[in-house]
Protein backbone atom coordinates (compact mmCIF):
# COMPACT_ATOMS: atom_id res chain seq x y z
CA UNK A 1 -64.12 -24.78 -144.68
CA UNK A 2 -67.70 -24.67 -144.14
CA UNK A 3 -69.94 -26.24 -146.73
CA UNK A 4 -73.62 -25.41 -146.94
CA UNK A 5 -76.17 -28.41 -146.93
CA UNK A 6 -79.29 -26.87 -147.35
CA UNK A 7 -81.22 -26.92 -150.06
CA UNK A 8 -80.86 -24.28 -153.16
CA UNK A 9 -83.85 -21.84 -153.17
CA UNK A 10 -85.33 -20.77 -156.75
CA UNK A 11 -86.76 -17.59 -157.21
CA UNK A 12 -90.41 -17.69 -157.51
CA UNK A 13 -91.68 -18.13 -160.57
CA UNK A 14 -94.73 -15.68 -161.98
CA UNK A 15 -97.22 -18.03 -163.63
CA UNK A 16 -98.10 -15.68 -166.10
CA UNK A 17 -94.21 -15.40 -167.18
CA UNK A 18 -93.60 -19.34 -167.10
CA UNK A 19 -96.65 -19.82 -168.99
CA UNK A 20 -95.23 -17.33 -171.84
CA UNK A 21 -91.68 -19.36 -171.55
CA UNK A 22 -93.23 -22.75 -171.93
CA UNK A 23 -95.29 -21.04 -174.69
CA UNK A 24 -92.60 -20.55 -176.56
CA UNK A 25 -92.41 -24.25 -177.49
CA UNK A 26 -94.45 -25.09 -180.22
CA UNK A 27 -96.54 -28.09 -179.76
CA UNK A 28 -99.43 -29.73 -181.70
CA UNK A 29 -102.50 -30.04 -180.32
CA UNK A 30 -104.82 -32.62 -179.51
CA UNK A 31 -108.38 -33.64 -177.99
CA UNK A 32 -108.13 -36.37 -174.91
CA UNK A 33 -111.32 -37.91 -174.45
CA UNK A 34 -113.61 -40.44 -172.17
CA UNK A 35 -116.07 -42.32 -173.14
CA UNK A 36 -118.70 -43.98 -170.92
CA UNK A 37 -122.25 -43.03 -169.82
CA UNK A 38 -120.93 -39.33 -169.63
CA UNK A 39 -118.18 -38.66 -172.28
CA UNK A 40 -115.83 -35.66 -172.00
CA UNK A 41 -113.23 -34.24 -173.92
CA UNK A 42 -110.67 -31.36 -173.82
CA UNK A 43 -108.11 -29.74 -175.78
CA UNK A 44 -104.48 -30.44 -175.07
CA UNK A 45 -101.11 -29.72 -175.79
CA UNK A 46 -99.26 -31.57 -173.36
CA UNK A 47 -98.76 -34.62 -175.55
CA UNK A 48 -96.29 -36.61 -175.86
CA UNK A 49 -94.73 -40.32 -177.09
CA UNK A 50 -93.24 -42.07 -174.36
CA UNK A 51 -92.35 -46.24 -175.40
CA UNK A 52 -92.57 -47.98 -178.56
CA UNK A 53 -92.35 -51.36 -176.29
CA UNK A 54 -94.54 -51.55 -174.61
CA UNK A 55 -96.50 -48.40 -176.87
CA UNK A 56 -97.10 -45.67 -174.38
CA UNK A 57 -98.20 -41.93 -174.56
CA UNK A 58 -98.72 -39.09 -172.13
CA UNK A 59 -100.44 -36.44 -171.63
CA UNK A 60 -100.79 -34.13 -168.27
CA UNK A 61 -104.08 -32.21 -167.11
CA UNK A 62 -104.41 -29.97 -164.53
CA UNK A 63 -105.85 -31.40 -161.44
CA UNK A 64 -108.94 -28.65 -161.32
CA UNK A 65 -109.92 -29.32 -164.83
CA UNK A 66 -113.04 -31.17 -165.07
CA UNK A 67 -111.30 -33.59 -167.64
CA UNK A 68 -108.87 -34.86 -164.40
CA UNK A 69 -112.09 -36.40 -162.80
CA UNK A 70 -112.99 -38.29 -165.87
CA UNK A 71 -109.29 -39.25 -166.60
CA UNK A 72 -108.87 -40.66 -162.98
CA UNK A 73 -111.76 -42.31 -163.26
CA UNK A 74 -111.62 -44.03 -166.93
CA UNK A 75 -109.96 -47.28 -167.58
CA UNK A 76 -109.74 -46.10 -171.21
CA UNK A 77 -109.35 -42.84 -173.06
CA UNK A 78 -108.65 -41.63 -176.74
CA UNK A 79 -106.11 -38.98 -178.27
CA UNK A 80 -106.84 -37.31 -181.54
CA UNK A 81 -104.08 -35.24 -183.05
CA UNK A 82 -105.90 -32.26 -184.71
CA UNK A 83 -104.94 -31.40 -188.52
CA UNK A 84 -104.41 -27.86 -189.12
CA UNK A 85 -108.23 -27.25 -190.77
CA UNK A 86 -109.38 -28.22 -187.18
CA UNK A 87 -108.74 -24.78 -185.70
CA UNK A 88 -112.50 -25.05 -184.66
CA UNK A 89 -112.42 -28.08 -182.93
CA UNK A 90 -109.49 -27.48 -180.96
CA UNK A 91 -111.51 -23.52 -179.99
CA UNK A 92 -114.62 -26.53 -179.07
CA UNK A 93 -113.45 -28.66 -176.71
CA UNK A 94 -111.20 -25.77 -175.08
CA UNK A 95 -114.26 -23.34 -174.43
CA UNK A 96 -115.19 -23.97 -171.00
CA UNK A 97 -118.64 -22.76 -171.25
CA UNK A 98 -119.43 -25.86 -173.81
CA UNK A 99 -122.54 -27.86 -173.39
CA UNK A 100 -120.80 -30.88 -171.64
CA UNK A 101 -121.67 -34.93 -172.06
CA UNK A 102 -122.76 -36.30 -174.86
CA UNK A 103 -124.04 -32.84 -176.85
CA UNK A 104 -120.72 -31.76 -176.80
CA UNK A 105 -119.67 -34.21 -179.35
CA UNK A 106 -122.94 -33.17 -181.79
CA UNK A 107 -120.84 -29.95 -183.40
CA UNK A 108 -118.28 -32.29 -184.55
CA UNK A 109 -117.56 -35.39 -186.75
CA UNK A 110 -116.42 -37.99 -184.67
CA UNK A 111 -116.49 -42.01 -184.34
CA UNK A 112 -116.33 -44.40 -181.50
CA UNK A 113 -113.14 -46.32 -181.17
CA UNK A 114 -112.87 -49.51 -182.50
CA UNK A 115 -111.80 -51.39 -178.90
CA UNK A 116 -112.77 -49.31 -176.38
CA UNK A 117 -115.72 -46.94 -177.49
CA UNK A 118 -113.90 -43.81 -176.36
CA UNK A 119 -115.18 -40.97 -179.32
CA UNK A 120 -112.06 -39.92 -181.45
CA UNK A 121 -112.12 -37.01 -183.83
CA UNK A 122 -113.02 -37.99 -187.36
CA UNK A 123 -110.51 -36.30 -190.11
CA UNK A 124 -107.16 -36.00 -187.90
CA UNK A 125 -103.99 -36.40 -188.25
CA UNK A 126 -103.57 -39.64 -185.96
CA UNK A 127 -106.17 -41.20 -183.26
CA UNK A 128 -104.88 -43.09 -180.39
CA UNK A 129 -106.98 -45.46 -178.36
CA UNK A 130 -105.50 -46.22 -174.69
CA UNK A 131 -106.21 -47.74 -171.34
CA UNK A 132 -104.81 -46.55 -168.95
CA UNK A 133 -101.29 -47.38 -167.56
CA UNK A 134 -100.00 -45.30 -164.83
CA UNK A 135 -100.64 -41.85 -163.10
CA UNK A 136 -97.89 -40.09 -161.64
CA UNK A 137 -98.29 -36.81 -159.47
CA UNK A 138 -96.81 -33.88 -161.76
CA UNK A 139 -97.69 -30.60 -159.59
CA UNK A 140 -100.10 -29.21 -160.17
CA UNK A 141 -101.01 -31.53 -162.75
CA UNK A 142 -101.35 -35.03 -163.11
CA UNK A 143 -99.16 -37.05 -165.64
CA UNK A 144 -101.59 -39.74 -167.43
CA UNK A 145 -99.85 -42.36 -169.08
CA UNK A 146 -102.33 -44.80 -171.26
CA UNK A 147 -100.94 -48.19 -173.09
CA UNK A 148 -101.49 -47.73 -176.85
CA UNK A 149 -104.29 -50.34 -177.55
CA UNK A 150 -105.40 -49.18 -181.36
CA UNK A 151 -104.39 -46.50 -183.63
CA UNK A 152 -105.22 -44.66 -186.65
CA UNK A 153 -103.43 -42.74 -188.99
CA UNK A 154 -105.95 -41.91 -191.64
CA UNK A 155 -104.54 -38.54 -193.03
CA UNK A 156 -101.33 -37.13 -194.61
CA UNK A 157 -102.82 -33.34 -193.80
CA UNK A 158 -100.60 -31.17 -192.19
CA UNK A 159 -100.63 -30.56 -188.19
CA UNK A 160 -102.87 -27.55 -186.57
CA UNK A 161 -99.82 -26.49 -184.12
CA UNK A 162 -99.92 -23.58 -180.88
CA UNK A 163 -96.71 -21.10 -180.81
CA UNK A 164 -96.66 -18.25 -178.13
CA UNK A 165 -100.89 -18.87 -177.74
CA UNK A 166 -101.76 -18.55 -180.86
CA UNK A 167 -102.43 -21.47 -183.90
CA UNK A 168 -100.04 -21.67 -186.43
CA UNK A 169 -99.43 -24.24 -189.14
CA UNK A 170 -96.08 -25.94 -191.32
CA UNK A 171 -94.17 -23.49 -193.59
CA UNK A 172 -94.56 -25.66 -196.93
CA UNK A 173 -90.69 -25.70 -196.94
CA UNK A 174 -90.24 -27.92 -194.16
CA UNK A 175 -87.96 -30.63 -195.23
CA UNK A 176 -87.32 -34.36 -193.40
CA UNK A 177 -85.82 -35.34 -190.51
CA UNK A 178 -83.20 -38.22 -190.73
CA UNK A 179 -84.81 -40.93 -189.10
């Protein structure tokens, strides 16, 4: 019997078509941000929860986005997760023809954060103040995981979620997941 060793090949993968799969996921969305003599921020939706214990979160940028060099080179960043009246916001800080630094942060409301002076978004849903823990090669992204140092949860708005590109909000019939 002959067995073959080598490894499986995938068919390749049209960006454009993975990027409509993945789409199909609906996500909230966020701004990551750095602080510092330069702060940046960007819209994400690759968010996520990692640990309660120790409290860890995620989120993964593309290694040509301008964010990645202020990521890899921040000891601290903040997460704001965008309520659904902050369509404009999230349209901001993904425009990529923004004025950057400091002036990009004038059009919004926004406050430093309480530990490490990274700007949050004022009015969200939940604010998230992190250093940084670990980075861990993710493709063609880069997979930033920050240790939960201070949060926020000043709102009980609903979320401003992204389904197949476009923003979308709650039905008002959701109902509860069991805990």
């Amino acid at each position: 019997m002959n067995v073959d060793n080598s490894a499986p090949t995938r068919p390749a993968t049209e960006a454009k078509t993975l990027r409509r799969a993945f789409g199909a996921f609906a996500t909230g969305v966020t701004v990551v941000t750095t602080g510092g003599e330069v702060p940046h921020a960007m819209t994400a939706n690759s968010f996520t929860s990692v640990s309660l214990d120790p409290p860890l979160l995620l989120v993964c940028v593309d290694r040509g986005a301008l964010m990645h060099q202020y990521l890899s080179a921040s000891r601290y960043f903040g997460v704001s997760v965008l309520a659904s009246h902050q369509e404009a916001e999230a349209l901001h800080f993904a425009d990529r023809h923004r004025t950057l630094g400091a002036a990009q942060f004038e059009r919004v409301d926004w406050h430093p954060g309480h530990l490490s002076g990274v700007p949050l978004l004022s009015g969200t849903l939940a604010g998230f103040e992190c250093e940084m823990w670990r980075a861990y090669d993710g493709g063609d992204h880069t997979i930033f995981i920050g240790e939960v140092l201070n949060l926020h949860q000043p709102t009980d708005r609903e979320a401003l979620l992204v389904f197949k590109a476009k923003f979308r909000q709650l039905s008002p019939d959701w109902s509860e997941v069991p805990a």
